[in-house]
C-alpha atoms as a PDB file:
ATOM      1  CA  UNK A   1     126.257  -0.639 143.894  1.00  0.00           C
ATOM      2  CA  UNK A   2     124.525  -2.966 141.311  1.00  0.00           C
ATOM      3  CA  UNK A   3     121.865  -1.301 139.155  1.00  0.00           C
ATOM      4  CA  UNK A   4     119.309   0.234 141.281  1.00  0.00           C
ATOM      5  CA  UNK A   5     115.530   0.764 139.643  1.00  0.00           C
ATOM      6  CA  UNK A   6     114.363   3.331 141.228  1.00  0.00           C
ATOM      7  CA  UNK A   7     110.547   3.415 142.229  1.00  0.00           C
ATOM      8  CA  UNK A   8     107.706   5.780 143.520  1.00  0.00           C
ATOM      9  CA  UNK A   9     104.590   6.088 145.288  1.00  0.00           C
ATOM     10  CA  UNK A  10     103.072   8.521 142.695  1.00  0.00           C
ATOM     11  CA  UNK A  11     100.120   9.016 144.352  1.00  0.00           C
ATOM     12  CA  UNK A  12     101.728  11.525 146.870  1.00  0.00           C
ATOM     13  CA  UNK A  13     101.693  13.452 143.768  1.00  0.00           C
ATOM     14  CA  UNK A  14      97.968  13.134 143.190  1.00  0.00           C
ATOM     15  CA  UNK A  15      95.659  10.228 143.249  1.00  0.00           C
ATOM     16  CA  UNK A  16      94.711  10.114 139.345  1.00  0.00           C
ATOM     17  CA  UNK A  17      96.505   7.503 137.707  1.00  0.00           C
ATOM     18  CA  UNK A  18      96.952   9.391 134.573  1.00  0.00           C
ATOM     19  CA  UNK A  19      98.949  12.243 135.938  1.00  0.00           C
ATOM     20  CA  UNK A  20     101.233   9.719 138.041  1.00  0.00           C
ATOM     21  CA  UNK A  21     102.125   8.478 134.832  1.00  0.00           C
ATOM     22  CA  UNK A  22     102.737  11.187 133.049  1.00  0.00           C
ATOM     23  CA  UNK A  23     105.433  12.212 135.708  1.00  0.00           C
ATOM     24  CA  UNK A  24     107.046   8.807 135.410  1.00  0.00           C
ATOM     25  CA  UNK A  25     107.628   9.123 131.305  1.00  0.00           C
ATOM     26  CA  UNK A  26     108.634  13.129 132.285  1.00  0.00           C
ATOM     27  CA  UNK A  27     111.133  11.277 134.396  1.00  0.00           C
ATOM     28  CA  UNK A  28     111.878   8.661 132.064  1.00  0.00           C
ATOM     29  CA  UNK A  29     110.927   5.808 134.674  1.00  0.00           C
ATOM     30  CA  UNK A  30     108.617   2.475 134.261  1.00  0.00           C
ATOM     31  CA  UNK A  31     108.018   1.457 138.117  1.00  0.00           C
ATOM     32  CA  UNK A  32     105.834   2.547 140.320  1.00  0.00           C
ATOM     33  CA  UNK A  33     104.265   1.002 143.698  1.00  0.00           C
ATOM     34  CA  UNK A  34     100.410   1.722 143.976  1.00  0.00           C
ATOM     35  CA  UNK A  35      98.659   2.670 146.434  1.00  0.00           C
ATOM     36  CA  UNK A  36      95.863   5.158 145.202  1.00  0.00           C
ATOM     37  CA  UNK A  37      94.691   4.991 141.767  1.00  0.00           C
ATOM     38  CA  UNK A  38      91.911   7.360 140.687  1.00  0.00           C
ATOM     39  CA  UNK A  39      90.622   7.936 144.106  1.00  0.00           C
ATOM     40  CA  UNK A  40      90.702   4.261 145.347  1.00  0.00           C
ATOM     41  CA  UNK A  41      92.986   2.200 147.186  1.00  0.00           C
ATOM     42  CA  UNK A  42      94.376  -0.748 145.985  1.00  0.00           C
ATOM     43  CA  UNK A  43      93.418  -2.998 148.295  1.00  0.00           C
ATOM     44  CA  UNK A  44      89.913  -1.978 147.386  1.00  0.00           C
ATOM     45  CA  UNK A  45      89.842  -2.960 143.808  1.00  0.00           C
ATOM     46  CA  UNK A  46      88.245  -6.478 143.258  1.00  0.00           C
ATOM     47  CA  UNK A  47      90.698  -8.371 140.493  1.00  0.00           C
ATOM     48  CA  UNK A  48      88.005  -8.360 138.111  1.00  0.00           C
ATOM     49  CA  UNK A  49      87.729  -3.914 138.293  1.00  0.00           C
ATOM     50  CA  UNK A  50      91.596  -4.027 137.830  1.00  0.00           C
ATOM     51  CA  UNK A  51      91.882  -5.810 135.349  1.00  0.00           C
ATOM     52  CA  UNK A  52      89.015  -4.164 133.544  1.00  0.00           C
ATOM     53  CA  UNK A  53      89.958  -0.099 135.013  1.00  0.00           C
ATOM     54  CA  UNK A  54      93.772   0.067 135.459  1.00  0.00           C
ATOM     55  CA  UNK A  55      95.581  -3.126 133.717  1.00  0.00           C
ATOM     56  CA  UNK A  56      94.891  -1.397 130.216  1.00  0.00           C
ATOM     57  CA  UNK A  57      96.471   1.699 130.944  1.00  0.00           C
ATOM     58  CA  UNK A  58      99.224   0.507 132.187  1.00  0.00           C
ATOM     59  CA  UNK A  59      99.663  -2.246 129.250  1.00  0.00           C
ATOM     60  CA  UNK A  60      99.165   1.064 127.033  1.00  0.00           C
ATOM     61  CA  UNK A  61     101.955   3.257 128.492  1.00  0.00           C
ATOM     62  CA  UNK A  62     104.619   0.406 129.504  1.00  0.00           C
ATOM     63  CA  UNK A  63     103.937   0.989 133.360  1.00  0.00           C
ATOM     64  CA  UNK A  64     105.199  -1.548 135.885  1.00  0.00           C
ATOM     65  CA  UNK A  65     104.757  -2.693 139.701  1.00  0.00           C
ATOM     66  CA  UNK A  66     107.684  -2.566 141.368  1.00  0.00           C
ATOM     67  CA  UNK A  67     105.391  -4.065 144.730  1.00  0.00           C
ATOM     68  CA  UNK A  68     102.062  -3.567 145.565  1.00  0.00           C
ATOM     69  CA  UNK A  69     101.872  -0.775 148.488  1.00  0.00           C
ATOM     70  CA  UNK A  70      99.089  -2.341 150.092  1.00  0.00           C
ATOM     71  CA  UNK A  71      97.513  -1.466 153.760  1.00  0.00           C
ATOM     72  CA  UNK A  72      97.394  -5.295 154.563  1.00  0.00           C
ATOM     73  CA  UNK A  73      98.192  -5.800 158.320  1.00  0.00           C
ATOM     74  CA  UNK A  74      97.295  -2.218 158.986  1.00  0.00           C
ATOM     75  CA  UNK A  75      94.679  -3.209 161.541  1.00  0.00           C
ATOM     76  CA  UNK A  76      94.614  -3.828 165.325  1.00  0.00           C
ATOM     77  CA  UNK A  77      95.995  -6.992 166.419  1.00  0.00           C
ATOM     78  CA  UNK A  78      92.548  -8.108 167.678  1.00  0.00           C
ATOM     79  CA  UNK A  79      90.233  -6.584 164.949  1.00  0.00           C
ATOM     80  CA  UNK A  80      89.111  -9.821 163.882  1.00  0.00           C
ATOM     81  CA  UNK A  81      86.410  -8.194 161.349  1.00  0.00           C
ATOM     82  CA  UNK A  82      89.562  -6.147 160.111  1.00  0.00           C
ATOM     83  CA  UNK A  83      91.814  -8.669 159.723  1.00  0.00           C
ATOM     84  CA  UNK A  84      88.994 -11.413 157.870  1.00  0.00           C
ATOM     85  CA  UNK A  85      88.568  -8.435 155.553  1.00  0.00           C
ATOM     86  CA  UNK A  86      91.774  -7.958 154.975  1.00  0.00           C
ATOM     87  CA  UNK A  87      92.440 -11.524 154.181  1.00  0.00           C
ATOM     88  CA  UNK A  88      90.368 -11.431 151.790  1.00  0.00           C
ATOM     89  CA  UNK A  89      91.529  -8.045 150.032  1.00  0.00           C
ATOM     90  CA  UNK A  90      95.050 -10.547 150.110  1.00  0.00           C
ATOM     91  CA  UNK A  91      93.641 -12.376 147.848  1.00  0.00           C
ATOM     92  CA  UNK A  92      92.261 -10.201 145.191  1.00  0.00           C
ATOM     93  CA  UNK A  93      95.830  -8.549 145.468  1.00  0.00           C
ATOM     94  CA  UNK A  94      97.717 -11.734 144.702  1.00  0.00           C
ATOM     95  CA  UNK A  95      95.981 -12.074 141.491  1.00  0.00           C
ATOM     96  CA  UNK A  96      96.257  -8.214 140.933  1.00  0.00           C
ATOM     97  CA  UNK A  97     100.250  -8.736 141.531  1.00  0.00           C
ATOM     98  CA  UNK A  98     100.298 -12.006 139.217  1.00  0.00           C
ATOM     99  CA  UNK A  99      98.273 -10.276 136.385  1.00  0.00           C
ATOM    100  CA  UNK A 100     101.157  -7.304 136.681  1.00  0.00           C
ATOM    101  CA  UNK A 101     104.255  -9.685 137.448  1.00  0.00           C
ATOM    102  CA  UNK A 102     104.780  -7.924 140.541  1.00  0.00           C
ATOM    103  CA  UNK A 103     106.980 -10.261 143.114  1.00  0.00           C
ATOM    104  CA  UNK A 104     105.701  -8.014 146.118  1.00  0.00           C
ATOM    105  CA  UNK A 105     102.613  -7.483 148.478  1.00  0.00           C
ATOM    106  CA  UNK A 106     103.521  -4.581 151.389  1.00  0.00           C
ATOM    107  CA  UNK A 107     102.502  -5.579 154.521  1.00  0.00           C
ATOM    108  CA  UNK A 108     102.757  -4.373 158.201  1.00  0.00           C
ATOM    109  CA  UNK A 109     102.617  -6.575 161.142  1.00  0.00           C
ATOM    110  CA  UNK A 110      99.335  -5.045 163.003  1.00  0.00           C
ATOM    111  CA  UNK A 111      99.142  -1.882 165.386  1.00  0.00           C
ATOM    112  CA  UNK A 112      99.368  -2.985 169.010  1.00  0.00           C
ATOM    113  CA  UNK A 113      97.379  -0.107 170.764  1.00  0.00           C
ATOM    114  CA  UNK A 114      97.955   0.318 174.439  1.00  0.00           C
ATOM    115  CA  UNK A 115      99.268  -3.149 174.904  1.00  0.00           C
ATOM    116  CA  UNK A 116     102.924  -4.396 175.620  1.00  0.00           C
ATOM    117  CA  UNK A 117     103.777  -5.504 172.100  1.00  0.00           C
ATOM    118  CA  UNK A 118     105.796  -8.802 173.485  1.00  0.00           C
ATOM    119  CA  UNK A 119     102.425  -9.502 174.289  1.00  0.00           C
ATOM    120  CA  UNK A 120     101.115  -9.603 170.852  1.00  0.00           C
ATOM    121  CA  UNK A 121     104.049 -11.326 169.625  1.00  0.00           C
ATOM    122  CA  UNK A 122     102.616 -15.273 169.027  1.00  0.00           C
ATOM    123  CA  UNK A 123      99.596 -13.580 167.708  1.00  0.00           C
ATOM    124  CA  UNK A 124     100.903 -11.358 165.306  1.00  0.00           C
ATOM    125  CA  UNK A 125     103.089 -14.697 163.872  1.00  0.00           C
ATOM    126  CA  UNK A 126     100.144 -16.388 164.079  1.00  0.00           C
ATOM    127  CA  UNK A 127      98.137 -13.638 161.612  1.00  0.00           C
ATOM    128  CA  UNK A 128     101.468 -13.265 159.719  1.00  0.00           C
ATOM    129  CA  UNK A 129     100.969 -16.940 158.498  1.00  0.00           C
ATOM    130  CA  UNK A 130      97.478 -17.019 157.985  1.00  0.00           C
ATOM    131  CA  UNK A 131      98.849 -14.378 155.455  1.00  0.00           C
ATOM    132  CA  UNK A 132     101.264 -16.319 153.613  1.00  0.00           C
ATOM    133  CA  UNK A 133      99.019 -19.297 153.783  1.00  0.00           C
ATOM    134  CA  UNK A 134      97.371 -17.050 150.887  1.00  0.00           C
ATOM    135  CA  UNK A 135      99.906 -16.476 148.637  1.00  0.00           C
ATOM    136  CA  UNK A 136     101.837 -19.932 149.134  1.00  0.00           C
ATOM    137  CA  UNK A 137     102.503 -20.939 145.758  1.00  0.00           C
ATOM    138  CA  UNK A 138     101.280 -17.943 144.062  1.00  0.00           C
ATOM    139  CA  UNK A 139     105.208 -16.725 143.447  1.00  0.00           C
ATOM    140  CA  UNK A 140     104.097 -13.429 145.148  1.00  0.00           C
ATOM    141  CA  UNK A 141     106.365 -12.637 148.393  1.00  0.00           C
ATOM    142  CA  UNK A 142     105.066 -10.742 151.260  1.00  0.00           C
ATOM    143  CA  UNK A 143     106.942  -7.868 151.765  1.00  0.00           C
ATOM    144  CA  UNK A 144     107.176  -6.524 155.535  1.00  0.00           C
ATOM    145  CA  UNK A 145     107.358  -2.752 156.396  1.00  0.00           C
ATOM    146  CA  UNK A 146     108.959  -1.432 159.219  1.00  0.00           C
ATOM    147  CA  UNK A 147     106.280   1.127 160.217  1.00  0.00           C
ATOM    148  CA  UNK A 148     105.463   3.279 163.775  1.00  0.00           C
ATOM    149  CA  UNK A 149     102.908   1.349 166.410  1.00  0.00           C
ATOM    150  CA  UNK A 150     102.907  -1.709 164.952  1.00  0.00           C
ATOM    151  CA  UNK A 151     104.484  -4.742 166.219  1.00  0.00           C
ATOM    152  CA  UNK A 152     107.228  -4.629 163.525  1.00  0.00           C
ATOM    153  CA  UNK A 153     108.327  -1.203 164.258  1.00  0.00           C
ATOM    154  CA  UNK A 154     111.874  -1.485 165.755  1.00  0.00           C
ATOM    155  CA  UNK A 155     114.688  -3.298 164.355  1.00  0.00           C
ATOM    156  CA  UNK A 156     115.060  -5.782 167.431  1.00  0.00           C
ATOM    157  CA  UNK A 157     110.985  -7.342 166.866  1.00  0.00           C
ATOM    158  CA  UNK A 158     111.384  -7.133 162.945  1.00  0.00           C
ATOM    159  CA  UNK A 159     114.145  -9.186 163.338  1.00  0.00           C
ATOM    160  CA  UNK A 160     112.426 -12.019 165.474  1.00  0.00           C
ATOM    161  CA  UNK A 161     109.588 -11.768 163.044  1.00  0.00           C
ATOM    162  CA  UNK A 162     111.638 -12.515 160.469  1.00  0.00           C
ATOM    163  CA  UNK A 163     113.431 -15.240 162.201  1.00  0.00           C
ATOM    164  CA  UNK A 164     110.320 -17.108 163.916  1.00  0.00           C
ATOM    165  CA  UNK A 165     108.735 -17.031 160.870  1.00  0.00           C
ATOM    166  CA  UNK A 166     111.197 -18.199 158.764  1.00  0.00           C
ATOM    167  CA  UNK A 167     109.461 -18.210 155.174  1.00  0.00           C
ATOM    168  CA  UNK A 168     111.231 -17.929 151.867  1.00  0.00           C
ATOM    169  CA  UNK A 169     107.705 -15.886 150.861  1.00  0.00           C
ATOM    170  CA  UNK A 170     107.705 -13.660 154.084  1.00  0.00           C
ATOM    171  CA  UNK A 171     110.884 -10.629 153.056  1.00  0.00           C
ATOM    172  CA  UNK A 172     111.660  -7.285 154.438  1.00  0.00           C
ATOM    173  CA  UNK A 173     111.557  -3.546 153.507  1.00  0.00           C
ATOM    174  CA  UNK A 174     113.750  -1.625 155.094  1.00  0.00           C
ATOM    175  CA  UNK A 175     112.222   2.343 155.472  1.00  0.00           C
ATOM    176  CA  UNK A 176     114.847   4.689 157.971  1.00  0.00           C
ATOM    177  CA  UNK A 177     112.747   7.194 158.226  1.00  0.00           C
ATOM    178  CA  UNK A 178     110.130   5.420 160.341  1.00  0.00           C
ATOM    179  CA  UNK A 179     113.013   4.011 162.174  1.00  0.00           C
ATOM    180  CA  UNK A 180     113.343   7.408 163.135  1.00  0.00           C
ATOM    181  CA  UNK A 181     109.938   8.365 164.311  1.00  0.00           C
ATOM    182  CA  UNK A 182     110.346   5.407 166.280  1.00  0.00           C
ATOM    183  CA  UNK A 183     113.693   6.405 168.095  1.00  0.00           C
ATOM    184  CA  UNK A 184     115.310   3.546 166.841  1.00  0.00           C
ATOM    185  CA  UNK A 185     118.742   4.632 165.173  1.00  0.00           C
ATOM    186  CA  UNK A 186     118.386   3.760 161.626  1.00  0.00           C
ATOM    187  CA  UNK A 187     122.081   3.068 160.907  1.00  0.00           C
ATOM    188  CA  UNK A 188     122.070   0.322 163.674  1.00  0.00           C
ATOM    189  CA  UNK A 189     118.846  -0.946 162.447  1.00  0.00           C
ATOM    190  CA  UNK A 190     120.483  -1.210 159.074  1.00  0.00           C
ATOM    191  CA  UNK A 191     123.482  -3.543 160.156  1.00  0.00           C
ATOM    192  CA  UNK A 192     121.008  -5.461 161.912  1.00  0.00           C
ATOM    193  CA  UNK A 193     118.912  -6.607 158.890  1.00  0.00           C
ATOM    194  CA  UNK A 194     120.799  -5.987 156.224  1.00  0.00           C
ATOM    195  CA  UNK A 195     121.293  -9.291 155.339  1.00  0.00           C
ATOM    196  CA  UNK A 196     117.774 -10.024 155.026  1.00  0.00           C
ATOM    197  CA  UNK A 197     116.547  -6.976 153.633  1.00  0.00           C
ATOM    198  CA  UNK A 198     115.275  -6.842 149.897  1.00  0.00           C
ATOM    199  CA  UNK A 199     113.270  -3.674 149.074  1.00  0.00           C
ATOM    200  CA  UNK A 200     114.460   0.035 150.221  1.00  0.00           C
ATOM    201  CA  UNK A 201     112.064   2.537 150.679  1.00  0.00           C
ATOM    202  CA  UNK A 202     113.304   5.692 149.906  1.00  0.00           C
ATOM    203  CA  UNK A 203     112.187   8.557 153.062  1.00  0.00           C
ATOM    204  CA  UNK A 204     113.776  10.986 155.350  1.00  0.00           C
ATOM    205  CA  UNK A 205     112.972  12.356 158.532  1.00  0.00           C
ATOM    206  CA  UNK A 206     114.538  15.290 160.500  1.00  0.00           C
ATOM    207  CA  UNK A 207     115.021  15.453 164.303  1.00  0.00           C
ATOM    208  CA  UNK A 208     111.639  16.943 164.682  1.00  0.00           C
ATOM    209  CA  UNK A 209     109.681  13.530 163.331  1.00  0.00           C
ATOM    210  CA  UNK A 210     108.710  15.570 159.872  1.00  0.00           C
ATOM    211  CA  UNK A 211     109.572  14.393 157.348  1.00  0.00           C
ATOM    212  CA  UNK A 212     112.177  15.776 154.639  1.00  0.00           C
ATOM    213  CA  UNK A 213     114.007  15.273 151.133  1.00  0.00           C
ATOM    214  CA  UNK A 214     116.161  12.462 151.355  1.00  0.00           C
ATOM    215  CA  UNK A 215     120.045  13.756 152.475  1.00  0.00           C
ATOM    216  CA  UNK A 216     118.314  16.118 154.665  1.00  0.00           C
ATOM    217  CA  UNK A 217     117.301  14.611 157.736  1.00  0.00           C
ATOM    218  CA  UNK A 218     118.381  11.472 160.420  1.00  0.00           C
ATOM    219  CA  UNK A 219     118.196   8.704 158.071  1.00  0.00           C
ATOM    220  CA  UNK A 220     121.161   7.612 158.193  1.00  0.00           C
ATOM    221  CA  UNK A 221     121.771   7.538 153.788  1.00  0.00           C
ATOM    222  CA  UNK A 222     125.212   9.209 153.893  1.00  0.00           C
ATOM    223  CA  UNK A 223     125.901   5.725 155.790  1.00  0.00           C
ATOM    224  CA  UNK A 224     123.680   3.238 154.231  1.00  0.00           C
ATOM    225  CA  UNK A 225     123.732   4.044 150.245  1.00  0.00           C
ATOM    226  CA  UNK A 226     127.540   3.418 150.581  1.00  0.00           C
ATOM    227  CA  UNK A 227     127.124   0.616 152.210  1.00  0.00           C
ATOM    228  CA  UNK A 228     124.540  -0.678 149.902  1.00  0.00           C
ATOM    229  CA  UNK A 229     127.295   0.056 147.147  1.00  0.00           C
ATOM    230  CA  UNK A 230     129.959  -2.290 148.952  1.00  0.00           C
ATOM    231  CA  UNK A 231     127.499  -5.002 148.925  1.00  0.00           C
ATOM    232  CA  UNK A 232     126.581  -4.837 145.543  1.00  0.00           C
ATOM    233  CA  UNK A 233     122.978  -4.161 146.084  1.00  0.00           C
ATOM    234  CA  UNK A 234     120.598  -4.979 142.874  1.00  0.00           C
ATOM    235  CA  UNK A 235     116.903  -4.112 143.214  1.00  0.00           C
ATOM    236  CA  UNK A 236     114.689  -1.277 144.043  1.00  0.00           C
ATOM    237  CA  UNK A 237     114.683   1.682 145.762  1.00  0.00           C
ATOM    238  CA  UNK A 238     111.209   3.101 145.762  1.00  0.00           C
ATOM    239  CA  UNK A 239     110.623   7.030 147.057  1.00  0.00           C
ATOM    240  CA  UNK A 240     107.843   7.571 149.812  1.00  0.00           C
ATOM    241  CA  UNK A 241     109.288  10.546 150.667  1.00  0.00           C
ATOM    242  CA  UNK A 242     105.994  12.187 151.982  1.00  0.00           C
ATOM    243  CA  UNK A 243     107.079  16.026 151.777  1.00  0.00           C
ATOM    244  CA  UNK A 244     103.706  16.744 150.405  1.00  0.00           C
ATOM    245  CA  UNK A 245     103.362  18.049 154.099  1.00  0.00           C
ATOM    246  CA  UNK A 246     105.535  20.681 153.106  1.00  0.00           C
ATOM    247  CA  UNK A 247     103.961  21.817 149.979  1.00  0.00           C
ATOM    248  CA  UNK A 248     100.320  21.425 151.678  1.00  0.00           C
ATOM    249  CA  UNK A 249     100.774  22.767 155.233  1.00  0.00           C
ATOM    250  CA  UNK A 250     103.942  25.254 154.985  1.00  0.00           C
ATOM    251  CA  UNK A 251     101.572  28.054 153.732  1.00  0.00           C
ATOM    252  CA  UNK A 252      99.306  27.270 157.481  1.00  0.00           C
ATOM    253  CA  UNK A 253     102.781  27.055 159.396  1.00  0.00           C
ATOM    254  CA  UNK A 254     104.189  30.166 158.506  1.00  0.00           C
ATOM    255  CA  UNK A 255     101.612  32.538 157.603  1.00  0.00           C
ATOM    256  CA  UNK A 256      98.952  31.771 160.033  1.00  0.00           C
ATOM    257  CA  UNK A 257      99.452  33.928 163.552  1.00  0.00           C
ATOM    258  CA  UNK A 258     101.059  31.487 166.177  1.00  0.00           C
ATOM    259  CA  UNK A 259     100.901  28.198 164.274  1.00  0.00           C
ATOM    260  CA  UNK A 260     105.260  28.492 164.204  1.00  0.00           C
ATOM    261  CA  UNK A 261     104.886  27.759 167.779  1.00  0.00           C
ATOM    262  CA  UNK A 262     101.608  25.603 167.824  1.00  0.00           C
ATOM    263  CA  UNK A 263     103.155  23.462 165.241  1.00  0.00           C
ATOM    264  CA  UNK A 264     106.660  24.406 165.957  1.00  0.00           C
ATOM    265  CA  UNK A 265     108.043  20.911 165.099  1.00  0.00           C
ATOM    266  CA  UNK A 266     106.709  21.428 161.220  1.00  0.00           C
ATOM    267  CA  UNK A 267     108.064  24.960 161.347  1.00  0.00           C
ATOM    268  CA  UNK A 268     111.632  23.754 162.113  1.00  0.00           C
ATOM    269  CA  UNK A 269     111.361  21.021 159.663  1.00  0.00           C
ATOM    270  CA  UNK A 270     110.110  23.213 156.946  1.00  0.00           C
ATOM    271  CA  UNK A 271     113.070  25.977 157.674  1.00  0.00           C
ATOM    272  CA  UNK A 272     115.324  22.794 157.238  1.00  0.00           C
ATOM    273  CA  UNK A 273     113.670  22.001 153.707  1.00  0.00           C
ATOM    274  CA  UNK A 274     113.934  26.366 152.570  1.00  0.00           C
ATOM    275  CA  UNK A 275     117.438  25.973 153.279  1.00  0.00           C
ATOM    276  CA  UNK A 276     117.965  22.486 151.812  1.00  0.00           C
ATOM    277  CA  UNK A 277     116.176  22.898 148.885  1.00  0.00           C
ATOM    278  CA  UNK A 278     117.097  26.773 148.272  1.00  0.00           C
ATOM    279  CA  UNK A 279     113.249  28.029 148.936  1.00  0.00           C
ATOM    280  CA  UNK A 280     113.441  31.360 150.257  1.00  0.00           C
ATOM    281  CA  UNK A 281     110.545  32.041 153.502  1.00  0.00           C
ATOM    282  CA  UNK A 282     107.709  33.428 151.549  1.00  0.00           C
ATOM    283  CA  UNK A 283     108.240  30.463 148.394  1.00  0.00           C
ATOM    284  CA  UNK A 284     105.631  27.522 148.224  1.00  0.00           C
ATOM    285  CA  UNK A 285     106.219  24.133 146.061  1.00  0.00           C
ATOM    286  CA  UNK A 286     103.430  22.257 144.669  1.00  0.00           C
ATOM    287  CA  UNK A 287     103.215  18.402 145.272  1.00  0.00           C
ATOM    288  CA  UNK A 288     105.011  17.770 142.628  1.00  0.00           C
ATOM    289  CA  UNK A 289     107.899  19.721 143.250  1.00  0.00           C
ATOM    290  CA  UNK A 290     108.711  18.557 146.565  1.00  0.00           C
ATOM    291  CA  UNK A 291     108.551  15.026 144.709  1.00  0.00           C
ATOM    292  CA  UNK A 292     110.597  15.519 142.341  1.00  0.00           C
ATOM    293  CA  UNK A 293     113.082  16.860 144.663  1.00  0.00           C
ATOM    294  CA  UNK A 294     113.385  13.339 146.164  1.00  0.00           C
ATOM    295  CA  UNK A 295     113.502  12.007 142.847  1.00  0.00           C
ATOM    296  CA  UNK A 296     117.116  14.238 141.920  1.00  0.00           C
ATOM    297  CA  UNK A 297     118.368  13.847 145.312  1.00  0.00           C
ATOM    298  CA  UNK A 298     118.399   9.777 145.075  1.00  0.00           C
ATOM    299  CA  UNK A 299     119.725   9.972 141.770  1.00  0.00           C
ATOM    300  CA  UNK A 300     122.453  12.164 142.901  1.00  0.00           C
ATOM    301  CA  UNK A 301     123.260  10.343 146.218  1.00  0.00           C
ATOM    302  CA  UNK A 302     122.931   7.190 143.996  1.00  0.00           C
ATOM    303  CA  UNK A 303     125.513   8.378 141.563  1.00  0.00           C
ATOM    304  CA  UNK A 304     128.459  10.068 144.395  1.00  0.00           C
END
């Protein structure tokens, strides 16, 4: 494996920018991908707020972008309010990433509701382009997320997305965890695109569809970081590992009369973290703690 720069969405931590980076210099890291800064999404900031509310800080403590974790495309396929809104949230975002030198916008390809989703297909190519007709020539890439319910969300349509639209500026993110809430095997889905894939996310997710510390659960990573290693792989890996369930809701799960068995699927996912992570039954973690977990179990399944 080339070097990897390893990456976070801090914000699972907490949403005030300050403490997200004071665990990045406790870590010794300079990327992070925002998503909620103080309280506000990023796709909510006008360029003119950033640069005046966040772009300072960051100058001051040496922070960087590794993309932009943006909720573009996060809409129904025919919200056309949604999607004119979003369009133009795209654009304030473009000059957010150019201000930062970030390369990468996060996008999804639009949740298809109770339709077929080969039925959406020529209009969620269509909406994909209207996209990239935004950032063309900007030298920011749109960055596509596998993620559940939206047209993108198995391995075979991410694929023909990629292919149909064929755009140097549209590129993937691969995330096996959501391959796994979708039932899609996330080792196959790996061979599939991993010539085309730029930008890991770094998640987990056990048999129950909860998620867990990377190593733990179905993703596939005792499969794909070696394989990622025998292809030289340069670039980032960015943690999303979304655990804060488990330091928010195990104290509910356990402790609550019959919510073991009314949320049984959290309960056998959380007995899978105690024993993964050494917590004994009647132990809680903080937010930070089940992040940081993440955090040394990349680094060591980066380094074996």
């Amino acid at each position: 494996m080339g070097k990897i720069t390893i990456s976070g969405f801090y914000d699972e931590i907490s949403s005030s920018l300050s403490t997200q980076i004071g665990v990045l210099h406790e870590l010794g890291e300079k990327y992070m991908c925002p998503r909620n800064l103080n309280g506000k999404n990023i796709a909510d900031y006008t360029f003119e707020e950033f640069k005046r509310d966040i772009y300072p800080v960051l100058e001051k403590e040496g922070i960087k972008f590794s993309s932009i974790g943006s909720p573009i495309g996060k809409v129904g396929i025919d919200d056309d309010e949604g999607f004119e809104k979003q369009k133009k949230q795209l654009a304030e975002l473009v000059r957010i990433a150019a201000l930062t030198g970030c390369s990468y916008i996060r996008i999804f390809s639009f949740f298809y509701g109770d339709k077929e989703p080969s039925s959406c297909h020529d209009k969620v190519v269509a909406r994909l382009k209207e996209l990239l007709a935004v950032v063309k020539g900007s030298g920011v890439k749109l960055m596509h997320e596998n993620e559940k319910k939206i047209y993108g969300d198995v391995p075979e349509r991410v694929l023909k997305l990629y292919r149909e639209i064929a755009d140097e500026d549209f590129v993937l993110c691969f995330d096996a965890s959501n391959y796994v809430q979708c039932d899609a095997d996330p080792k196959a889905a790996f061979d599939m695109l991993k010539d085309y894939v730029v930008y890991y996310h770094i998640k987990d997710c056990s048999e129950y569809k909860v998620e867990v510390p990377v190593g733990v659960g179905k993703g596939g990573y005792e499969y794909i970081l070696p394989e990622l290693k025998k292809r030289g792989y340069e670039g980032f890996m960015t943690m999303e590992p979304h655990t804060f369930k488990y330091a928010l809701l195990k104290p509910i799960v356990y402790f609550i009369p019959f919510m073991p068995l009314v949320m049984k699927n959290y309960f056998k996912a959380f007995r899978l973290i105690d024993k993964a992570q050494g917590m004994g039954y009647f132990a809680c973690a903080s937010r930070k703690k089940v992040f940081l977990w993440q955090y040394q179990n990349l680094r060591k399944l980066t380094e074996e």
